[in-house]
C-alpha atoms as a PDB file:
ATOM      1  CA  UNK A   1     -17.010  20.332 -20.430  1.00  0.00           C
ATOM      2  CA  UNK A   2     -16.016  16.422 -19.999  1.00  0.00           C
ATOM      3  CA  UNK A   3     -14.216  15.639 -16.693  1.00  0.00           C
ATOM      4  CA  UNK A   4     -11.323  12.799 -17.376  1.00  0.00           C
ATOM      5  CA  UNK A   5     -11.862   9.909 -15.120  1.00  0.00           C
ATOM      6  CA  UNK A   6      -9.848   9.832 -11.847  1.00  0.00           C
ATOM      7  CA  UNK A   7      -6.678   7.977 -12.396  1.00  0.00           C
ATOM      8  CA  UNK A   8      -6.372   4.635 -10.270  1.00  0.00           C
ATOM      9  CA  UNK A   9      -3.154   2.961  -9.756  1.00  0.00           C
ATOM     10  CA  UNK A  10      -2.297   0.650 -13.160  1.00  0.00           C
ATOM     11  CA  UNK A  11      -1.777  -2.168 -10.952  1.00  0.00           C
ATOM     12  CA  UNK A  12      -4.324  -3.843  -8.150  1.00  0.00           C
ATOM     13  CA  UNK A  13      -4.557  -6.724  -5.947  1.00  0.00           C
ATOM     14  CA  UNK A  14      -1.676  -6.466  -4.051  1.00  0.00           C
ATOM     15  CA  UNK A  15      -1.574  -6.364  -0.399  1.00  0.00           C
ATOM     16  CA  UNK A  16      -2.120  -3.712   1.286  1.00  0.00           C
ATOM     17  CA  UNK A  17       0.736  -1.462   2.051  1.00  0.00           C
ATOM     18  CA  UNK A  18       1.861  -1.869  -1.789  1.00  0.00           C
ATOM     19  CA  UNK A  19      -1.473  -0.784  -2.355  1.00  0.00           C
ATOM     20  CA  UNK A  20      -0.590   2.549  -0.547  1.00  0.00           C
ATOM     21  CA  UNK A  21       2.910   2.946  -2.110  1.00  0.00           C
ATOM     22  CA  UNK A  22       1.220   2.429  -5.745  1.00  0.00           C
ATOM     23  CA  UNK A  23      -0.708   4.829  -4.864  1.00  0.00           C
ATOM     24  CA  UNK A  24       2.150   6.908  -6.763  1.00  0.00           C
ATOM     25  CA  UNK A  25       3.486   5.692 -10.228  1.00  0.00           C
ATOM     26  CA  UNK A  26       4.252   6.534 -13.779  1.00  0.00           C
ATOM     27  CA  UNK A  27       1.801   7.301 -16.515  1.00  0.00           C
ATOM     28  CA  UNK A  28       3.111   6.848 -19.776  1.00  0.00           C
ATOM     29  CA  UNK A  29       5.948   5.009 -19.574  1.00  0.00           C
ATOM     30  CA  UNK A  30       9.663   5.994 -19.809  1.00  0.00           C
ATOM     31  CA  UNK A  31       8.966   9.014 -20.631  1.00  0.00           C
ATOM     32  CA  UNK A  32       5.363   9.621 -18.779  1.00  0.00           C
ATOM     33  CA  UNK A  33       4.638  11.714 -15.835  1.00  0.00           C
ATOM     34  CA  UNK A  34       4.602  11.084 -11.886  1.00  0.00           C
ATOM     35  CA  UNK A  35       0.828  10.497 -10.836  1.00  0.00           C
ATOM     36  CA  UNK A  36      -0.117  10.967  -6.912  1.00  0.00           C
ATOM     37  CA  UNK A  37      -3.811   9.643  -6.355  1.00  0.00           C
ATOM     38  CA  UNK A  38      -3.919  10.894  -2.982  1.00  0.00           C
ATOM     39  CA  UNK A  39      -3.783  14.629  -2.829  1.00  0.00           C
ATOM     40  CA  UNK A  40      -7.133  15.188  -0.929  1.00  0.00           C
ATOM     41  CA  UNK A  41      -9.124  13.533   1.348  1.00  0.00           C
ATOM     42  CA  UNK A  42     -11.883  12.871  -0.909  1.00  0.00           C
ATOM     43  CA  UNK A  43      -9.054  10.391  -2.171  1.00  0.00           C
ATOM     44  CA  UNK A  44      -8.039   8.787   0.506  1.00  0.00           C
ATOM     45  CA  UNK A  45     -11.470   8.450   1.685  1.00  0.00           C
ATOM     46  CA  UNK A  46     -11.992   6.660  -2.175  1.00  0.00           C
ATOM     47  CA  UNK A  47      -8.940   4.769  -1.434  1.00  0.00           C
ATOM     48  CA  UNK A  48     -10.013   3.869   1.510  1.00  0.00           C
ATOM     49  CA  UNK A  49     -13.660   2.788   0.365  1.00  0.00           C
ATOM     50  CA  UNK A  50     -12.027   0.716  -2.480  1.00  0.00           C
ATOM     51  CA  UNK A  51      -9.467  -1.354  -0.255  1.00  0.00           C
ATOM     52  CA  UNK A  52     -11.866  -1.870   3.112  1.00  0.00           C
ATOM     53  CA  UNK A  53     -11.954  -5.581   2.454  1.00  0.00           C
ATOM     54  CA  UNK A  54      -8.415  -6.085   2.622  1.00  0.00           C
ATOM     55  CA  UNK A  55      -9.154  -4.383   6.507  1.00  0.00           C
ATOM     56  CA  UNK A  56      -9.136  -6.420   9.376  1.00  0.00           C
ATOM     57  CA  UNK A  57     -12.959  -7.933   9.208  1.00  0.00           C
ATOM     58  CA  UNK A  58     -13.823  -5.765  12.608  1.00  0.00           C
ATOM     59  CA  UNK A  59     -12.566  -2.606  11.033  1.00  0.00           C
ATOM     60  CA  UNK A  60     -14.317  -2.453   7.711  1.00  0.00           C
ATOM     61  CA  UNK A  61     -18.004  -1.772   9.168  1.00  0.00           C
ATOM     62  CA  UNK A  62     -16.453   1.175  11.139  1.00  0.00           C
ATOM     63  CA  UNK A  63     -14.220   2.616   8.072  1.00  0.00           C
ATOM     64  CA  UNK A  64     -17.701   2.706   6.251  1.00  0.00           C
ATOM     65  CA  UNK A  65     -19.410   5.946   7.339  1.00  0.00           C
ATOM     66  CA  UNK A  66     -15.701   7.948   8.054  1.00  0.00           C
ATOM     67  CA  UNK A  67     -14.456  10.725   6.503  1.00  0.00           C
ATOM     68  CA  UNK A  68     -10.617  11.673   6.483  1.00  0.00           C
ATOM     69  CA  UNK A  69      -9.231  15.265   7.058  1.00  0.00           C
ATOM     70  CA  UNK A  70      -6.214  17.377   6.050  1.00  0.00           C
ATOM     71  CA  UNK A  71      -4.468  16.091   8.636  1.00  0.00           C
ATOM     72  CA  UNK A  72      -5.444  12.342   8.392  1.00  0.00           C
ATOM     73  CA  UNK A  73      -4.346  12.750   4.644  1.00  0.00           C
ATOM     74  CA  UNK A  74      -0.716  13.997   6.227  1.00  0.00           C
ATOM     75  CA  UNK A  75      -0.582  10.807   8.451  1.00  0.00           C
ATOM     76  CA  UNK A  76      -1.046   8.740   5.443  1.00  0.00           C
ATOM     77  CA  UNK A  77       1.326  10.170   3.403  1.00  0.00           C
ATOM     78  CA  UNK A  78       4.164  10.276   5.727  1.00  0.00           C
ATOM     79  CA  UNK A  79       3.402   6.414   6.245  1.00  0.00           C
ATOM     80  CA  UNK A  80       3.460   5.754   2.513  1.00  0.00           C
ATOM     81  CA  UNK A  81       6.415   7.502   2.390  1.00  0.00           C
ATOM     82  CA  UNK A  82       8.248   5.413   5.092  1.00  0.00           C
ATOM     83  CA  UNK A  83       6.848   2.343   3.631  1.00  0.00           C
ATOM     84  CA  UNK A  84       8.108   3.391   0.396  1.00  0.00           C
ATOM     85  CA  UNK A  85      11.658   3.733   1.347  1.00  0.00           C
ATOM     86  CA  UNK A  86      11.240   0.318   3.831  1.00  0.00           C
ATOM     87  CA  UNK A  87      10.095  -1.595   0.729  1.00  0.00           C
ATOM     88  CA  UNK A  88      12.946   0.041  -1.378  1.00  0.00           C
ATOM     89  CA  UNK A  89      15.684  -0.771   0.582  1.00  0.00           C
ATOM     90  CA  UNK A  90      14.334  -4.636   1.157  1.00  0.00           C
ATOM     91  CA  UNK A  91      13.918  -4.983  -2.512  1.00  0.00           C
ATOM     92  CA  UNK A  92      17.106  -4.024  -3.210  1.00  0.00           C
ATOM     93  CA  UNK A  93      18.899  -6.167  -0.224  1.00  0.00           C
ATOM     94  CA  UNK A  94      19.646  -2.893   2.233  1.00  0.00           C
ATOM     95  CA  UNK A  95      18.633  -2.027   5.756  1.00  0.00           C
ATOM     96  CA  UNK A  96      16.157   0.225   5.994  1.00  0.00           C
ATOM     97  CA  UNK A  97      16.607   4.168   7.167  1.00  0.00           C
ATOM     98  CA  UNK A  98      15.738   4.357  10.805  1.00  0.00           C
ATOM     99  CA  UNK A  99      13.304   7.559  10.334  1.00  0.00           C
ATOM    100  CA  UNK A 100      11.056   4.820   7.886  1.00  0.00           C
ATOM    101  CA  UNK A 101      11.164   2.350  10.779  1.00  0.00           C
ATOM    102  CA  UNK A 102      10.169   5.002  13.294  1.00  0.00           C
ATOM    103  CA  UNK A 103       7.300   6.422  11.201  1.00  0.00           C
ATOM    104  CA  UNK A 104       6.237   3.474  10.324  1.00  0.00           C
ATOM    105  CA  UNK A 105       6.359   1.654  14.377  1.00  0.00           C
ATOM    106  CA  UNK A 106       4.657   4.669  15.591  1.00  0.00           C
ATOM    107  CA  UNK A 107       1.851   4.359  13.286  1.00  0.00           C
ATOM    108  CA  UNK A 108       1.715   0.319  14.214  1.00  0.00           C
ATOM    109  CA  UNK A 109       0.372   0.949  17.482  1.00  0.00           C
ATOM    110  CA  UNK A 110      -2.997   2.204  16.470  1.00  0.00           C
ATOM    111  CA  UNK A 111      -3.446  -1.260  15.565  1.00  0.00           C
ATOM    112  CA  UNK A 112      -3.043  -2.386  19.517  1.00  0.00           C
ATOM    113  CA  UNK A 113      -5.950  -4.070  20.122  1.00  0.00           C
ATOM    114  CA  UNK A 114      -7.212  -7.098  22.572  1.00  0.00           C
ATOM    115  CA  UNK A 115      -9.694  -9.432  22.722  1.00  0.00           C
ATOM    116  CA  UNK A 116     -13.148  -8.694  25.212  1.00  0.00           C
ATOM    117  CA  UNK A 117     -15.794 -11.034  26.107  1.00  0.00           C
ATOM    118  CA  UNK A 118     -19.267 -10.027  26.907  1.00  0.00           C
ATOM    119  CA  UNK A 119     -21.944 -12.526  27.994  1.00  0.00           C
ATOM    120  CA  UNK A 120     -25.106 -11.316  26.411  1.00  0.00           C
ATOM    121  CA  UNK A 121     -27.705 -14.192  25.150  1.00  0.00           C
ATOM    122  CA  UNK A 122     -24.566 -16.211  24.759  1.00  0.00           C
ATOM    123  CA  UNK A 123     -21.008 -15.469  25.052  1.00  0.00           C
ATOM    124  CA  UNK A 124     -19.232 -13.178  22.026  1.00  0.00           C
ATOM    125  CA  UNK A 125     -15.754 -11.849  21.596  1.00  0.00           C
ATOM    126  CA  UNK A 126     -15.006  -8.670  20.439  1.00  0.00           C
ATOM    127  CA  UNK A 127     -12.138  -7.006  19.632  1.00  0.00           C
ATOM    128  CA  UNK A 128     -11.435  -3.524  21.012  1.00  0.00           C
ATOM    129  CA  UNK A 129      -8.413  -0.958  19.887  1.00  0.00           C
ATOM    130  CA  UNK A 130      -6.357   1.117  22.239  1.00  0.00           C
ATOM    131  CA  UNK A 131      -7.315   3.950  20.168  1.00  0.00           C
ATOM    132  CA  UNK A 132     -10.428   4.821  19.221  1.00  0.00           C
ATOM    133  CA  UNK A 133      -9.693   7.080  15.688  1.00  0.00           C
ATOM    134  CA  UNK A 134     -10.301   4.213  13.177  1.00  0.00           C
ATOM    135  CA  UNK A 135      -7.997   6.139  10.549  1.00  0.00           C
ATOM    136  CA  UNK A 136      -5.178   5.319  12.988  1.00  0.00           C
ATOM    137  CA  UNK A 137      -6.509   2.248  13.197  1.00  0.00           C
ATOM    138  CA  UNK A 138      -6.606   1.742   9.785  1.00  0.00           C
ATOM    139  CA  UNK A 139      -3.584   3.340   9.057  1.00  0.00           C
ATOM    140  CA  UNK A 140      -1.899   1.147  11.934  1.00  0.00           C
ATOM    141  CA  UNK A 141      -2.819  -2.214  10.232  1.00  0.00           C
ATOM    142  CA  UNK A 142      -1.114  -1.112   6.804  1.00  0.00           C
ATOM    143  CA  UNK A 143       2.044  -0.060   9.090  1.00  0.00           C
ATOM    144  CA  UNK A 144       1.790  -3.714  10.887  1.00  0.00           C
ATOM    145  CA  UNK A 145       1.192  -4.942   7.669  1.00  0.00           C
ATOM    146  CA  UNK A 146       4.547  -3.478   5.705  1.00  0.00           C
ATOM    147  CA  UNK A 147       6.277  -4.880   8.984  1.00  0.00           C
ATOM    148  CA  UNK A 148       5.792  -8.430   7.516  1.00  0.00           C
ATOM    149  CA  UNK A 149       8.070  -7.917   5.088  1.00  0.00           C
ATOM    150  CA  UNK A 150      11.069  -8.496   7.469  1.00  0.00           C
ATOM    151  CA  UNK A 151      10.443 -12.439   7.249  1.00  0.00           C
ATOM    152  CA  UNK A 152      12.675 -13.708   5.077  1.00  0.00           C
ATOM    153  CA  UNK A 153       9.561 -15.809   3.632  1.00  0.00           C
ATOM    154  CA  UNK A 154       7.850 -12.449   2.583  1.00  0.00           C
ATOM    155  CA  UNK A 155      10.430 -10.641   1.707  1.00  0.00           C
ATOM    156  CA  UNK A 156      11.900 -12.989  -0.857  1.00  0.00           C
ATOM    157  CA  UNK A 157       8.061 -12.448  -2.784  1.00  0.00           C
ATOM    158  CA  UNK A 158       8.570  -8.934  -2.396  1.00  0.00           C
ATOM    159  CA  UNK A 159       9.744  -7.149  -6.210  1.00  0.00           C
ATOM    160  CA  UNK A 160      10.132  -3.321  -6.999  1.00  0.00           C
ATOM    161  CA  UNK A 161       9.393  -3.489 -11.025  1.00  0.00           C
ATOM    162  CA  UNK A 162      12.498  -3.342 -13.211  1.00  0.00           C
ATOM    163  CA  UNK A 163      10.637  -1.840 -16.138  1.00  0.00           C
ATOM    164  CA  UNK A 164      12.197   1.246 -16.869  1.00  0.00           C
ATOM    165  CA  UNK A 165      10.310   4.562 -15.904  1.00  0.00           C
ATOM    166  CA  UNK A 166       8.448   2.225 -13.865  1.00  0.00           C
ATOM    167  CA  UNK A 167       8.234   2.665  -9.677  1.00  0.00           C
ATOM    168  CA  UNK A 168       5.640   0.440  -8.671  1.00  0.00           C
ATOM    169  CA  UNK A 169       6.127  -2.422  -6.076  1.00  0.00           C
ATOM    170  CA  UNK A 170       4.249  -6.545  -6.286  1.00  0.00           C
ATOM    171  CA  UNK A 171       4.642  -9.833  -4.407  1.00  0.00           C
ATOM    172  CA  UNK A 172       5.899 -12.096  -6.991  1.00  0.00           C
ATOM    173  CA  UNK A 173       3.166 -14.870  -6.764  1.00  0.00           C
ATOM    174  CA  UNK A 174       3.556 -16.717  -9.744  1.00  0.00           C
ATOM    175  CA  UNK A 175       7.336 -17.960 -10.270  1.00  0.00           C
ATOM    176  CA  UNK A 176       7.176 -16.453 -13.969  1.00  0.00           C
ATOM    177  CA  UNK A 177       6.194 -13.022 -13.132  1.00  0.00           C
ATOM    178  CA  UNK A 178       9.009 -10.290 -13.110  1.00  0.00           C
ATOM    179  CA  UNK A 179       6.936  -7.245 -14.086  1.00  0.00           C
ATOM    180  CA  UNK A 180       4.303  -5.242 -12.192  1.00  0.00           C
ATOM    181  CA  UNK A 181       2.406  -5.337 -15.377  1.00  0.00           C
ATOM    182  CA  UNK A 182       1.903  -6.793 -18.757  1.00  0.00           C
ATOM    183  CA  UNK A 183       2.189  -3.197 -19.703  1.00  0.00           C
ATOM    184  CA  UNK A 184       5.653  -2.956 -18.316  1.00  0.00           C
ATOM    185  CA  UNK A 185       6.978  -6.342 -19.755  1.00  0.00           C
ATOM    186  CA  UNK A 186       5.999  -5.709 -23.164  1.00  0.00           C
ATOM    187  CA  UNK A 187       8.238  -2.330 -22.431  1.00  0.00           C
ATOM    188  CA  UNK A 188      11.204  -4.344 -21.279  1.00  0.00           C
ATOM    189  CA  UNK A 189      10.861  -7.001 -24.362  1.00  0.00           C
ATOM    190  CA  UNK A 190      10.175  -4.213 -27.124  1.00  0.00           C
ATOM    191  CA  UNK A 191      13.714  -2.601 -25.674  1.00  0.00           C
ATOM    192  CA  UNK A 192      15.407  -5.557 -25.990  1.00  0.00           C
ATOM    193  CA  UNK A 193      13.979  -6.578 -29.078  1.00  0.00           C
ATOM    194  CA  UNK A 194      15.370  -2.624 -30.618  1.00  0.00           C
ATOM    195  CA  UNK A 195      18.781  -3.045 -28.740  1.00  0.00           C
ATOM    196  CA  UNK A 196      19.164  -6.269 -30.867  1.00  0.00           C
ATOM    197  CA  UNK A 197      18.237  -4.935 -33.759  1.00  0.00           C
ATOM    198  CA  UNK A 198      20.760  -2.638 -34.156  1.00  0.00           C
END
């Protein structure tokens, strides 16, 4: 018996805590199905593995070797949850629920960290984390992360796709782009193109 490939998120490249909303979307269209690519954590561990560069560069090494749990996964859904509704409401000029801010604060703190030096052979700064669970470390930085979007300057890049059927999120950063995908605004321009025929 042939295994399908995993599904992956249709779109990429987008900062991080888009990354982790997309981590939900449509397959198929108008008419497709709701996909969820992080249901284990095997996943999020994958997800994790394919996004560590967009980590803070003293984070990645120690994301390497970790492995998530049932109740990591939990964290990290909750989060994309509250980022999900944060980034809804922003995109469509609303304030934000208070239970998304509060998830989504209270996971910022496991990104508290400060600056040490050590004197060794020569001097070298480190930086050090209040917490020492890199997963809420991790998970912190895509909380402090979605927090950027309150500047005005990010928020005005920030777009929830219009396509119909469609629920992913992108930074608009090219002043043409009003799509997630090419996918999605050949959809919008093949609907038009029918409502006009008619």
């Amino acid at each position: 018996m042939v295994r399908d490939a995993p599904l992956v998120p249709p779109l990429d490249g987008e900062p991080l805590p888009i990354e982790l909303v997309n981590t939900t979307f449509v397959d198929g269209g108008l008419r497709g199905r709701v996909v969820d690519t992080l249901t284990t954590p095997s996943e999020l561990d994958a997800w994790l593995a394919r996004h560590r560069e967009q980590f803070s560069a003293d984070l990645r090494p120690v994301l390497a070797g970790v492995s998530s749990d049932v109740r990591d996964l939990g964290d990290w859904l909750d989060l994309r949850e509250a980022i999900r509704g944060y980034l809804t409401a922003l995109a469509g000029g609303a304030n934000p629920a208070q239970q998304d801010l509060v998830r989504m604060n209270d996971a910022a703190v496991g990104a508290a960290h400060y600056i040490e030096l050590q004197q060794a052979d020569s001097l070298v700064a480190r930086r050090r984390w209040h917490v020492a669970d890199p997963l809420a470390i991790a998970l912190g930085e895509v909380a402090s992360a979605a927090a950027e979007y309150a500047r005005p300057e990010r928020c005005s890049r920030l777009r929830a796709c219009q396509a119909p059927g469609c629920i992913l999120f992108f930074e608009k950063t090219h002043p043409r782009r009003e799509w997630c995908s090419p996918a999605c605004g050949n959809r919008v321009r093949v609907a038009r193109h029918a409502r006009s025929a008619r």
